[in-house]
N, C-alpha and C. Protein backbone atom coordinates (compact mmCIF):
# COMPACT_ATOMS: atom_id res chain seq x y z
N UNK A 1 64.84 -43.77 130.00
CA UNK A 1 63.40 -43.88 130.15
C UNK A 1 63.02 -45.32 130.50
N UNK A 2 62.18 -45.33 131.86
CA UNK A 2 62.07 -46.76 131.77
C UNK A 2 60.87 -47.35 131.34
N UNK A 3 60.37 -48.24 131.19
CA UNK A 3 59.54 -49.16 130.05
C UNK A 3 58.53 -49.68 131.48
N UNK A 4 57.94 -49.26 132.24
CA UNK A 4 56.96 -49.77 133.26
C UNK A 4 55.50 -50.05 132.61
N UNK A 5 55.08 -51.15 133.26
CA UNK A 5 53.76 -52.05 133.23
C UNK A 5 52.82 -51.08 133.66
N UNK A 6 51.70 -51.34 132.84
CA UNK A 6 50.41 -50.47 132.96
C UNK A 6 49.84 -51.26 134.27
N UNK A 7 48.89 -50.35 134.92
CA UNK A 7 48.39 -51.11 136.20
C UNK A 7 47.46 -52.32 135.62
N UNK A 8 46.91 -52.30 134.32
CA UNK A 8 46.30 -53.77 133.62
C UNK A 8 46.78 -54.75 133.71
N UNK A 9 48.15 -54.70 132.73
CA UNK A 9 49.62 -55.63 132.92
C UNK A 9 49.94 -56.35 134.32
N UNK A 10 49.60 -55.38 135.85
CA UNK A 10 50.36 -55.60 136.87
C UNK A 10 49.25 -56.77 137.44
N UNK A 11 48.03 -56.30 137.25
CA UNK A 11 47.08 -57.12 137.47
C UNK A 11 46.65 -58.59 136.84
N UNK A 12 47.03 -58.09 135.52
CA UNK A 12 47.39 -59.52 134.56
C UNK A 12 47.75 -60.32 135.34
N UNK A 13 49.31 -59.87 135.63
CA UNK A 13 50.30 -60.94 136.22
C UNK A 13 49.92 -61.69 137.88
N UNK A 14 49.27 -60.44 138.52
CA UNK A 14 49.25 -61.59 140.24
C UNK A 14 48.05 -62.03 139.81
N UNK A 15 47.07 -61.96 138.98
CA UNK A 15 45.74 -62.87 138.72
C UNK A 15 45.85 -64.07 138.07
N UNK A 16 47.04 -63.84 137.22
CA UNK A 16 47.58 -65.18 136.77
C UNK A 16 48.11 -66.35 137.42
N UNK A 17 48.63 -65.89 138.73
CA UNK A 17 49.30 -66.87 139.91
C UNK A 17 48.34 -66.77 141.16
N UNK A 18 47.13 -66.38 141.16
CA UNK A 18 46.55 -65.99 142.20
C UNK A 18 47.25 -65.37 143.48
N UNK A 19 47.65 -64.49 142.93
CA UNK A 19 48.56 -63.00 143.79
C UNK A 19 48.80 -63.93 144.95
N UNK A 20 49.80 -64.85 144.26
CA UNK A 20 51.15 -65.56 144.99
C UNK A 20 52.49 -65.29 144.29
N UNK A 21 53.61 -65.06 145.12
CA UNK A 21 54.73 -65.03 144.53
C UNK A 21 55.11 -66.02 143.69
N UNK A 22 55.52 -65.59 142.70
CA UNK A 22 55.99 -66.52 141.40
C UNK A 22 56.89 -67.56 141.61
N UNK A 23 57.58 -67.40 142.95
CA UNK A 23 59.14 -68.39 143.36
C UNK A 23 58.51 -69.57 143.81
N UNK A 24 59.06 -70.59 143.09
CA UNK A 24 58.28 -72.00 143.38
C UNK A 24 58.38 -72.28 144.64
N UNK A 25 59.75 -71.51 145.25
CA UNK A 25 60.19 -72.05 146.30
C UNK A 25 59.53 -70.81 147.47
N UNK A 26 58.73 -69.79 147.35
CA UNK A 26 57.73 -69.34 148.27
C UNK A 26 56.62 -69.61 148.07
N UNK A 27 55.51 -69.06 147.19
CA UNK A 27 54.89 -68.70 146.74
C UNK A 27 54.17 -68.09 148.24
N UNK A 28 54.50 -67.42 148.58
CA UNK A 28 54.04 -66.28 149.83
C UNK A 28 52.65 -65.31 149.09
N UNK A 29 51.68 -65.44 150.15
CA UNK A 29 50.32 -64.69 149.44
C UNK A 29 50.72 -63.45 149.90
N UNK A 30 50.47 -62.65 148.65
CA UNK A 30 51.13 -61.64 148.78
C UNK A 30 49.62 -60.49 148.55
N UNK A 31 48.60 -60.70 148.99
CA UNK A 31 47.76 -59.87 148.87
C UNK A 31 46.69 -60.15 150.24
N UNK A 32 46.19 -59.34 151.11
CA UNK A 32 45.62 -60.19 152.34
C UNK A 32 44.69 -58.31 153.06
N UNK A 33 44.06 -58.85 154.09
CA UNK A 33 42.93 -57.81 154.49
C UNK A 33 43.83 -57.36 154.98
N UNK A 34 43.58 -55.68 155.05
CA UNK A 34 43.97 -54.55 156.00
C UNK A 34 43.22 -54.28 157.06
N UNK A 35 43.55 -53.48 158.42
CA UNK A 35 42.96 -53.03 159.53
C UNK A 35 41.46 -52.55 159.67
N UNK A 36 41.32 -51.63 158.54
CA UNK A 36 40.08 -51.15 157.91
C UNK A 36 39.18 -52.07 156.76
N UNK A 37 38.17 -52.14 157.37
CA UNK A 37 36.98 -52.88 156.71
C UNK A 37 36.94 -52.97 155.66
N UNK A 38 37.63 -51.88 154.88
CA UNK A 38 38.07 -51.82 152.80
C UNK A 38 38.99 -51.59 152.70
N UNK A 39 40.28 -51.60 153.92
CA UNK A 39 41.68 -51.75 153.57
C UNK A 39 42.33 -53.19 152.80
N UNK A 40 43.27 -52.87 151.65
CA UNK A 40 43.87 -54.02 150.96
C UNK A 40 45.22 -54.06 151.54
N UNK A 41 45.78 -54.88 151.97
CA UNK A 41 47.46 -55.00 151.99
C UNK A 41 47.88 -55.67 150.32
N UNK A 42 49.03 -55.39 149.88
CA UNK A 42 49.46 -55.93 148.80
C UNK A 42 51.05 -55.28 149.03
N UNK A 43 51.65 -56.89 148.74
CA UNK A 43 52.87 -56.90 149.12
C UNK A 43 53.87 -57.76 147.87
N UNK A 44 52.62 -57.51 146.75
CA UNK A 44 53.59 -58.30 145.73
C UNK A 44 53.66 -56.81 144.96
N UNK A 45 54.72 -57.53 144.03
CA UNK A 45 55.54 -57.24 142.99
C UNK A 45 55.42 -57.37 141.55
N UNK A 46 55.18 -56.82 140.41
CA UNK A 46 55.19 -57.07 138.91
C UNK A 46 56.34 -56.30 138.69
N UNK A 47 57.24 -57.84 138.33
CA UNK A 47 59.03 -57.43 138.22
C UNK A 47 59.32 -57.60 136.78
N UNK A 48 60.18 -57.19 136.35
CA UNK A 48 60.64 -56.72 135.11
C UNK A 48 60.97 -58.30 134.87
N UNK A 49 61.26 -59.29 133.90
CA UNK A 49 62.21 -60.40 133.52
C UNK A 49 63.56 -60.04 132.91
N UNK A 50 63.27 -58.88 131.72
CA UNK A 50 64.34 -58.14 131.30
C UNK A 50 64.52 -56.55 131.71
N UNK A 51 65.42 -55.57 131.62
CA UNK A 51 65.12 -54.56 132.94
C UNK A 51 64.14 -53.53 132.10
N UNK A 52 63.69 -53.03 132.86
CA UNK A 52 62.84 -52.13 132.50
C UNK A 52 63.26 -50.86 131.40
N UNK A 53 64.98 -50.24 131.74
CA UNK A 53 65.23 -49.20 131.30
C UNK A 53 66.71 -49.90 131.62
N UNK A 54 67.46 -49.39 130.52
CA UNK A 54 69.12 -49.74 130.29
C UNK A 54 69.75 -49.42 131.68
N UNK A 55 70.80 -50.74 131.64
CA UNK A 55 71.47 -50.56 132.92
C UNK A 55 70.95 -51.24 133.94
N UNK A 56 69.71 -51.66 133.62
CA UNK A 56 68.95 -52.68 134.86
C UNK A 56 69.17 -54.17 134.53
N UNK A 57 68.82 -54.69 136.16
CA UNK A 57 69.20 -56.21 135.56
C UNK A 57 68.21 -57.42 134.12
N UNK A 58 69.36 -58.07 133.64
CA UNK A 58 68.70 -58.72 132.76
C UNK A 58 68.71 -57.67 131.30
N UNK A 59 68.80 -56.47 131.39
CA UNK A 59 68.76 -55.77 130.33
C UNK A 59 68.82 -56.09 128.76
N UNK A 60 67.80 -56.12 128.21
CA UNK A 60 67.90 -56.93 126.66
C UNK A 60 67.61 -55.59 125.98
N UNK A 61 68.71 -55.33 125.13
CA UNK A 61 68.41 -53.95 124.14
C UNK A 61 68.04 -54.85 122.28
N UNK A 62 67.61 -55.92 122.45
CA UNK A 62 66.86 -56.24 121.48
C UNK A 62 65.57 -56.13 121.43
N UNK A 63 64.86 -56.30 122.32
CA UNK A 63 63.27 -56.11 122.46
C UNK A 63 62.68 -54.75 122.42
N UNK A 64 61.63 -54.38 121.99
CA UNK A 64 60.96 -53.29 122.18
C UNK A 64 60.68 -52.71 123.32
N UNK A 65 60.12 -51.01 123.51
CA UNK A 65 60.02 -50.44 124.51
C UNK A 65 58.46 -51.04 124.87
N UNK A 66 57.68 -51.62 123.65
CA UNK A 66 56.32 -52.56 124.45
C UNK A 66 56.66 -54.12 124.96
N UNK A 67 57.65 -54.52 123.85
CA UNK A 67 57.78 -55.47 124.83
C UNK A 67 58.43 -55.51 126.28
N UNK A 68 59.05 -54.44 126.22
CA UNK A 68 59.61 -54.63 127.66
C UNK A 68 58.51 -54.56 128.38
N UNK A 69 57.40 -53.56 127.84
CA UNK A 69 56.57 -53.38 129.14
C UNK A 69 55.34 -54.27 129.04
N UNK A 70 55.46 -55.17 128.37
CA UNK A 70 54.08 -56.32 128.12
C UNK A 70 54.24 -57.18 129.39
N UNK A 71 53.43 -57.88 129.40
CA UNK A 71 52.79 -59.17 130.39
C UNK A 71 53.52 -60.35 130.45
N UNK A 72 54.29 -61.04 129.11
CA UNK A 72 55.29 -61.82 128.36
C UNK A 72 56.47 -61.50 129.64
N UNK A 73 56.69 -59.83 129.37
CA UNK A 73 58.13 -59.81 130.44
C UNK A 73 58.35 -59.56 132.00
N UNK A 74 57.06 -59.77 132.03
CA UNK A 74 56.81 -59.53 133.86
C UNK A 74 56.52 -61.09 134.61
N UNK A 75 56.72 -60.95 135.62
CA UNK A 75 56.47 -62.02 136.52
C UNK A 75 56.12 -61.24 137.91
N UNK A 76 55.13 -61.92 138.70
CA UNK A 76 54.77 -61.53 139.83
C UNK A 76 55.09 -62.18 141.19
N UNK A 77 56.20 -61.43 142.06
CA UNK A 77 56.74 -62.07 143.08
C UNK A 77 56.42 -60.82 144.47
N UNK A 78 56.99 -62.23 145.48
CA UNK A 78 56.73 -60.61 146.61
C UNK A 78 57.95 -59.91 146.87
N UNK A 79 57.90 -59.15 147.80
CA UNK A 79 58.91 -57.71 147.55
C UNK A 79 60.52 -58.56 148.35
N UNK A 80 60.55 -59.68 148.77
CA UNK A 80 61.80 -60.53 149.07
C UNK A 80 62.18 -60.80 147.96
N UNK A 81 61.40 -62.00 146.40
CA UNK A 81 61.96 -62.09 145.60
C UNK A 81 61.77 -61.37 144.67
N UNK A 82 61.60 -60.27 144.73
CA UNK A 82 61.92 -59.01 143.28
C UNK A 82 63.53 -58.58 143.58
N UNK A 83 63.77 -58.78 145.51
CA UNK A 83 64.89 -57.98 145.77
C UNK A 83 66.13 -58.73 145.08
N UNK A 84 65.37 -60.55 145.33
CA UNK A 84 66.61 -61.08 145.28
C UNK A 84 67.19 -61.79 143.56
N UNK A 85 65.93 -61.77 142.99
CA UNK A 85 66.22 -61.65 141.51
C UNK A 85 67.33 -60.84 141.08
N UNK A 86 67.44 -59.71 141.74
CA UNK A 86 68.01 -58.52 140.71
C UNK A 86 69.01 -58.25 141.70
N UNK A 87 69.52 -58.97 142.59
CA UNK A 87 70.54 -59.16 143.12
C UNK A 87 71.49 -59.78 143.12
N UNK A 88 71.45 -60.83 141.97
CA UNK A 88 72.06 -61.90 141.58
C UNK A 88 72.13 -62.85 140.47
N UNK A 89 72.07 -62.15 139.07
CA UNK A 89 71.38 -61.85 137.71
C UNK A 89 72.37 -62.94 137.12
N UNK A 90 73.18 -63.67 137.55
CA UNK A 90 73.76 -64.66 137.33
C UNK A 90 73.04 -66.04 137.39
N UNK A 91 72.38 -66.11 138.43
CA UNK A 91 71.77 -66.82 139.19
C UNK A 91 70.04 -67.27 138.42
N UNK A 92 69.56 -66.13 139.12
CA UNK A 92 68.31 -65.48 138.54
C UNK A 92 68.08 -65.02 136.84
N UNK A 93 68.41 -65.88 135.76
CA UNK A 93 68.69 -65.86 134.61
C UNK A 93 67.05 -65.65 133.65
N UNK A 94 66.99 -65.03 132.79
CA UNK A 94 66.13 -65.17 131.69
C UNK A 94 64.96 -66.02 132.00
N UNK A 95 65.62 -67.60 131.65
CA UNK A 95 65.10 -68.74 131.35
C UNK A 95 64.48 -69.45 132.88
N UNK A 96 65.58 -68.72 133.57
CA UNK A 96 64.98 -69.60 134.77
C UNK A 96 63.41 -68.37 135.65
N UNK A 97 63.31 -67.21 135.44
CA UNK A 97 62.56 -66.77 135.69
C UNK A 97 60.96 -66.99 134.85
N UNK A 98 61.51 -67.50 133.49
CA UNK A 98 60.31 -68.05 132.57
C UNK A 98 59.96 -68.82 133.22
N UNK A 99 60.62 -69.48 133.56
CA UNK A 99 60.28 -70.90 134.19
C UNK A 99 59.40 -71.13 135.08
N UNK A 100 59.52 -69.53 136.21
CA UNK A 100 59.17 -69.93 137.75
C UNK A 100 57.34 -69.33 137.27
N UNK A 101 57.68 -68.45 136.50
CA UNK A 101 56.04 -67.48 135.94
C UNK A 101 55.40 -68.77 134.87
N UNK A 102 55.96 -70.08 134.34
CA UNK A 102 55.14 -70.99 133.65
C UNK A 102 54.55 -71.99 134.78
N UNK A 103 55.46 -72.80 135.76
CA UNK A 103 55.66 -72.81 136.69
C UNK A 103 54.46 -72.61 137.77
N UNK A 104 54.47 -71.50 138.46
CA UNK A 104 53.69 -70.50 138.89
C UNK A 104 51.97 -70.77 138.40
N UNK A 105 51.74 -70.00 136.87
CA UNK A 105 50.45 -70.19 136.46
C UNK A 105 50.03 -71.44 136.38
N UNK A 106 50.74 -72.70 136.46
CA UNK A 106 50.29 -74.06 136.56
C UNK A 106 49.87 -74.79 138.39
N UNK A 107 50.54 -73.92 139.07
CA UNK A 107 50.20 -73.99 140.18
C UNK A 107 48.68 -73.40 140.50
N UNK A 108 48.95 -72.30 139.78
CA UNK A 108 47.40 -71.21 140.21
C UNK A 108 46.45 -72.69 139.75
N UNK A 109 46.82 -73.39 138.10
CA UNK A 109 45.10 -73.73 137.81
C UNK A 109 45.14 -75.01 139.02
N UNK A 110 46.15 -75.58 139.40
CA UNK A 110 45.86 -76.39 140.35
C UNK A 110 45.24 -75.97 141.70
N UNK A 111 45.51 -74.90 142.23
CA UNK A 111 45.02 -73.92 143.38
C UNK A 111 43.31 -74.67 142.97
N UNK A 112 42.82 -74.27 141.76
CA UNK A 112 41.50 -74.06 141.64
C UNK A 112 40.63 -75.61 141.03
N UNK A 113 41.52 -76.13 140.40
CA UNK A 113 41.14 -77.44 140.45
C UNK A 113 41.25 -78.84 141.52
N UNK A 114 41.85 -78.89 142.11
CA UNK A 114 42.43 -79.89 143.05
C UNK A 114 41.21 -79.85 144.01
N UNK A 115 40.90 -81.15 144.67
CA UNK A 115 39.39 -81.36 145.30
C UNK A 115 39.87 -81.02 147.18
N UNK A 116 41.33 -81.51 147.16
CA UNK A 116 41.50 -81.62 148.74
C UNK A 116 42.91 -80.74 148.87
N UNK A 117 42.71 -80.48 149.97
CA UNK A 117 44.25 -79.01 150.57
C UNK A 117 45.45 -80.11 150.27
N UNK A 118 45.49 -81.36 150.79
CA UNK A 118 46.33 -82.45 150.71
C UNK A 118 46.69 -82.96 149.92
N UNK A 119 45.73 -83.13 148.56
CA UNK A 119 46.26 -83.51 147.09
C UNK A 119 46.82 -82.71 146.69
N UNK A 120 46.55 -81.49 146.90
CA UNK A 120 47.11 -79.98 146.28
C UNK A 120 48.77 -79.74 146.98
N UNK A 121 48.65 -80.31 148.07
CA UNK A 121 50.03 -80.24 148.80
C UNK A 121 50.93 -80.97 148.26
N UNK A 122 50.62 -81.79 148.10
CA UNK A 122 51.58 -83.28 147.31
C UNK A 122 51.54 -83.16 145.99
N UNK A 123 50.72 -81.98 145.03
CA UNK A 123 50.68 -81.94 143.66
C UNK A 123 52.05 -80.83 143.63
N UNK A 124 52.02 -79.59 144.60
CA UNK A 124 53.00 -78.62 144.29
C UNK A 124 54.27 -79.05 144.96
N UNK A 125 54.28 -80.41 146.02
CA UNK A 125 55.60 -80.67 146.71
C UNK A 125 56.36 -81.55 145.41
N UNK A 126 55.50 -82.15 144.59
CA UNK A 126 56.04 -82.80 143.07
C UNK A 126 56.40 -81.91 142.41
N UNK A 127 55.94 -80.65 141.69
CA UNK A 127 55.84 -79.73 141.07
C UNK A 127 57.59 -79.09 141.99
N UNK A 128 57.54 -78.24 143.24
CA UNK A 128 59.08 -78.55 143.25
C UNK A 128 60.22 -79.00 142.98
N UNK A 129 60.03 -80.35 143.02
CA UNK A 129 61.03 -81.59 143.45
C UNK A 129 61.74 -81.60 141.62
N UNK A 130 60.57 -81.46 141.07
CA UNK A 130 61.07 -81.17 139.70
C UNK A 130 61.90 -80.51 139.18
N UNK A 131 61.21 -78.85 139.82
CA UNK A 131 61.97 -77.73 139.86
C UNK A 131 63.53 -77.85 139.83
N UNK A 132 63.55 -78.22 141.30
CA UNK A 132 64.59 -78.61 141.91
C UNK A 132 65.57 -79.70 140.61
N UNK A 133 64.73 -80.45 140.22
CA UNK A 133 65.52 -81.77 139.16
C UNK A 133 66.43 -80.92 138.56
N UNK A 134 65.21 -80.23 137.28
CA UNK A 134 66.01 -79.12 135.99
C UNK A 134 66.55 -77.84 136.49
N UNK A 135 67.18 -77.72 137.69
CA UNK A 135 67.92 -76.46 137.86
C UNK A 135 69.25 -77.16 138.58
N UNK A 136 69.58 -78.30 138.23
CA UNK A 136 70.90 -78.71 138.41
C UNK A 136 71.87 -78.13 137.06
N UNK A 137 73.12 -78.84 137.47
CA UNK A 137 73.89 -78.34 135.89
C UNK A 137 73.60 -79.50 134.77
N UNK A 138 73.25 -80.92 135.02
CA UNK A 138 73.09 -81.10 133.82
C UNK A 138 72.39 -80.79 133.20
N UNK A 139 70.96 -80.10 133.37
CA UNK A 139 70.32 -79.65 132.66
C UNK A 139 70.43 -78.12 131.86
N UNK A 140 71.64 -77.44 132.35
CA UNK A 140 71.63 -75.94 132.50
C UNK A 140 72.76 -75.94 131.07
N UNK A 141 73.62 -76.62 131.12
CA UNK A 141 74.82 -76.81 130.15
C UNK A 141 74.38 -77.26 128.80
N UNK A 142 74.76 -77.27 127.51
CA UNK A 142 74.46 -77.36 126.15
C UNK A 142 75.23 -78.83 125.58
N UNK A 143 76.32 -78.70 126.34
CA UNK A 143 77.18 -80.14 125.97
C UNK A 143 76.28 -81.27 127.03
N UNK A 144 76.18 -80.92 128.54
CA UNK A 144 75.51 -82.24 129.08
C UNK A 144 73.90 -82.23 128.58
N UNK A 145 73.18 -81.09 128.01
CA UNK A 145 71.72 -81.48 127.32
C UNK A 145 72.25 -82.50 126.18
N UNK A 146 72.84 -82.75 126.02
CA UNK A 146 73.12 -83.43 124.48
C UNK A 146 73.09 -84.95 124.80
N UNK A 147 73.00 -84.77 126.11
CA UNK A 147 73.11 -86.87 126.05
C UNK A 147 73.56 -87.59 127.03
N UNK A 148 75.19 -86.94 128.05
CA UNK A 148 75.63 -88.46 128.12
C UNK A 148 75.06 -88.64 129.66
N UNK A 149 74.97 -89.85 129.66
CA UNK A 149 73.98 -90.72 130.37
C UNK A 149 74.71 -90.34 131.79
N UNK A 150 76.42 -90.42 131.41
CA UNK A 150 76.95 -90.60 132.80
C UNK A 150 77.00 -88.99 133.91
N UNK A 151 76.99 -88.53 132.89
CA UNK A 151 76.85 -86.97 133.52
C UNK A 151 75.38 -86.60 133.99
N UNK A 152 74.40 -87.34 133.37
CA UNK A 152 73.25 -86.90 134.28
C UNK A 152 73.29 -88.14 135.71
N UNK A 153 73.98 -88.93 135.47
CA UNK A 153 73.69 -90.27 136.82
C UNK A 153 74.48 -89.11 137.85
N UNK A 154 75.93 -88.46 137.33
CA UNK A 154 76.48 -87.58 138.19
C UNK A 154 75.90 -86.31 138.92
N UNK A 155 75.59 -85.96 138.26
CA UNK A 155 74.17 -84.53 138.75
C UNK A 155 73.31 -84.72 139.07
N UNK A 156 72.79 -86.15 138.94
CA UNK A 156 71.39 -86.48 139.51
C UNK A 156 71.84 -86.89 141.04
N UNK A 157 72.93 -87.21 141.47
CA UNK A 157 73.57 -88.38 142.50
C UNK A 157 72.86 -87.98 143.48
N UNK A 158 72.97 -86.74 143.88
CA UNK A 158 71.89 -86.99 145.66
C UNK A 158 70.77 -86.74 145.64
N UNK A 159 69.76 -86.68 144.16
CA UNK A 159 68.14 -86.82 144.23
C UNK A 159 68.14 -87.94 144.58
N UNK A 160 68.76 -88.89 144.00
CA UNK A 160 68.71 -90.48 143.68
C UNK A 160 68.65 -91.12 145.13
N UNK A 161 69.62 -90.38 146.08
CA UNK A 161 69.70 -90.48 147.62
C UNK A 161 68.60 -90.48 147.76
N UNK A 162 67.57 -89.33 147.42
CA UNK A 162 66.21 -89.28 148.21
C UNK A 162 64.85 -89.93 147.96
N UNK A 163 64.65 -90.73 149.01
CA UNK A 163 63.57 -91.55 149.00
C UNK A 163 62.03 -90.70 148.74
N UNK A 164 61.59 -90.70 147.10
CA UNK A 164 60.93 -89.65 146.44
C UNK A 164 59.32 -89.90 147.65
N UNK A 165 59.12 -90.82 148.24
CA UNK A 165 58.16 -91.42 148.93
C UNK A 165 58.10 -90.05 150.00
N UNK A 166 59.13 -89.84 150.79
CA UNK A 166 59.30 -88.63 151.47
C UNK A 166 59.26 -87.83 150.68
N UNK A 167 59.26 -87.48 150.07
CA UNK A 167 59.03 -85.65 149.45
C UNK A 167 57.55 -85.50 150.02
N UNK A 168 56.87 -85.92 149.33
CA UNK A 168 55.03 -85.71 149.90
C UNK A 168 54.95 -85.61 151.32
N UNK A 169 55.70 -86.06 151.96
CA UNK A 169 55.41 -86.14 153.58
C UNK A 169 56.31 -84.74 153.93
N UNK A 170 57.33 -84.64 153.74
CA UNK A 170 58.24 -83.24 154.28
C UNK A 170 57.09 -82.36 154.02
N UNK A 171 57.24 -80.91 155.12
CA UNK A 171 56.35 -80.28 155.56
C UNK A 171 57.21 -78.77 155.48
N UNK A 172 58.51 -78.94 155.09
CA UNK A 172 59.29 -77.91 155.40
C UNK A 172 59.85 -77.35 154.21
N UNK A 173 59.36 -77.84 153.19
CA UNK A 173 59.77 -77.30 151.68
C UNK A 173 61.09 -77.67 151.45
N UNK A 174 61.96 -78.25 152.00
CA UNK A 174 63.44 -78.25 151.62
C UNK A 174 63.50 -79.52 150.85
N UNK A 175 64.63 -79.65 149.81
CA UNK A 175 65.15 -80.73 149.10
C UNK A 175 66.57 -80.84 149.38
């Protein structure tokens, strides 16, 4: 039996990111006009974090059949990264999907606070670059969280290459 989000829940979630994909590294608007004068396109996703019903990815048989289906365990992406989450559950972990839906809703309040398209550009090209920081291995490992200095100079080595001055100016999302 699987544990699916009420259409409230689904709405929760893309209103929370302003029905943008949750992936820091798209955030593709995933909701836009149709052909017809009251046609909606909607092309996002309210994806499971843990799987919906046993046997799916992420599967946690500790949580409840509400929590599986609460707001807590969903994140809202478009139909590229729902595919590729659950394609690669190694990768696409727990913590790092918390991440992209905390992530995400901090982008939305900037969407709505930020005065110029350009501050807002250079607020989420920072907001990346970060991303990008804590999804190396020193941050991912339990022995290198613990401290040593030389293992983060090692994992940090080719941010350090990049002249952080350029990040704001790149136009192409890559790090």
């Amino acid at each position: 039996m699987r544990d699916d989000f009420s259409q409230r829940t689904k709405d929760l979630l893309a209103n929370r990111v302003g029905w943008k994909c949750s992936n820091p590294n798209c955030r593709k608007a995933t909701r836009g006009a149709g052909t017809g004068k009251e046609n909606i396109i909607n092309i996002g996703i309210a994806s499971h974090i843990t799987a919906a019903s046993k046997g799916g990815p992420r599967y946690d048989e500790n949580i409840t059949s509400q929590e599986r289906a609460s707001a807590e365990n969903g994140i809202w992406l478009c139909q590229s990264c729902s595919k590729l989450i659950d394609s690669d559950v190694n990768r696409y972990t727990i913590a790092k999907l918390k991440k992209w839906k905390e992530i995400s809703e901090q982008m939305a309040v900037l969407d709505l606070e930020e005065a110029t398209a350009e501050e807002q550009h250079e607020d989420k090209e920072l907001i990346k670059f970060f991303v990008q920081c804590f999804d190396r291995p020193a941050f991912q490992d339990r022995i290198y969280q613990e401290g040593r200095m030389e293992d983060f100079d090692r994992s940090s080595r080719p941010l350090k290459e990049t002249n952080p001055e350029d990040i704001s100016r790149r136009k192409n999302g890559r790090f």
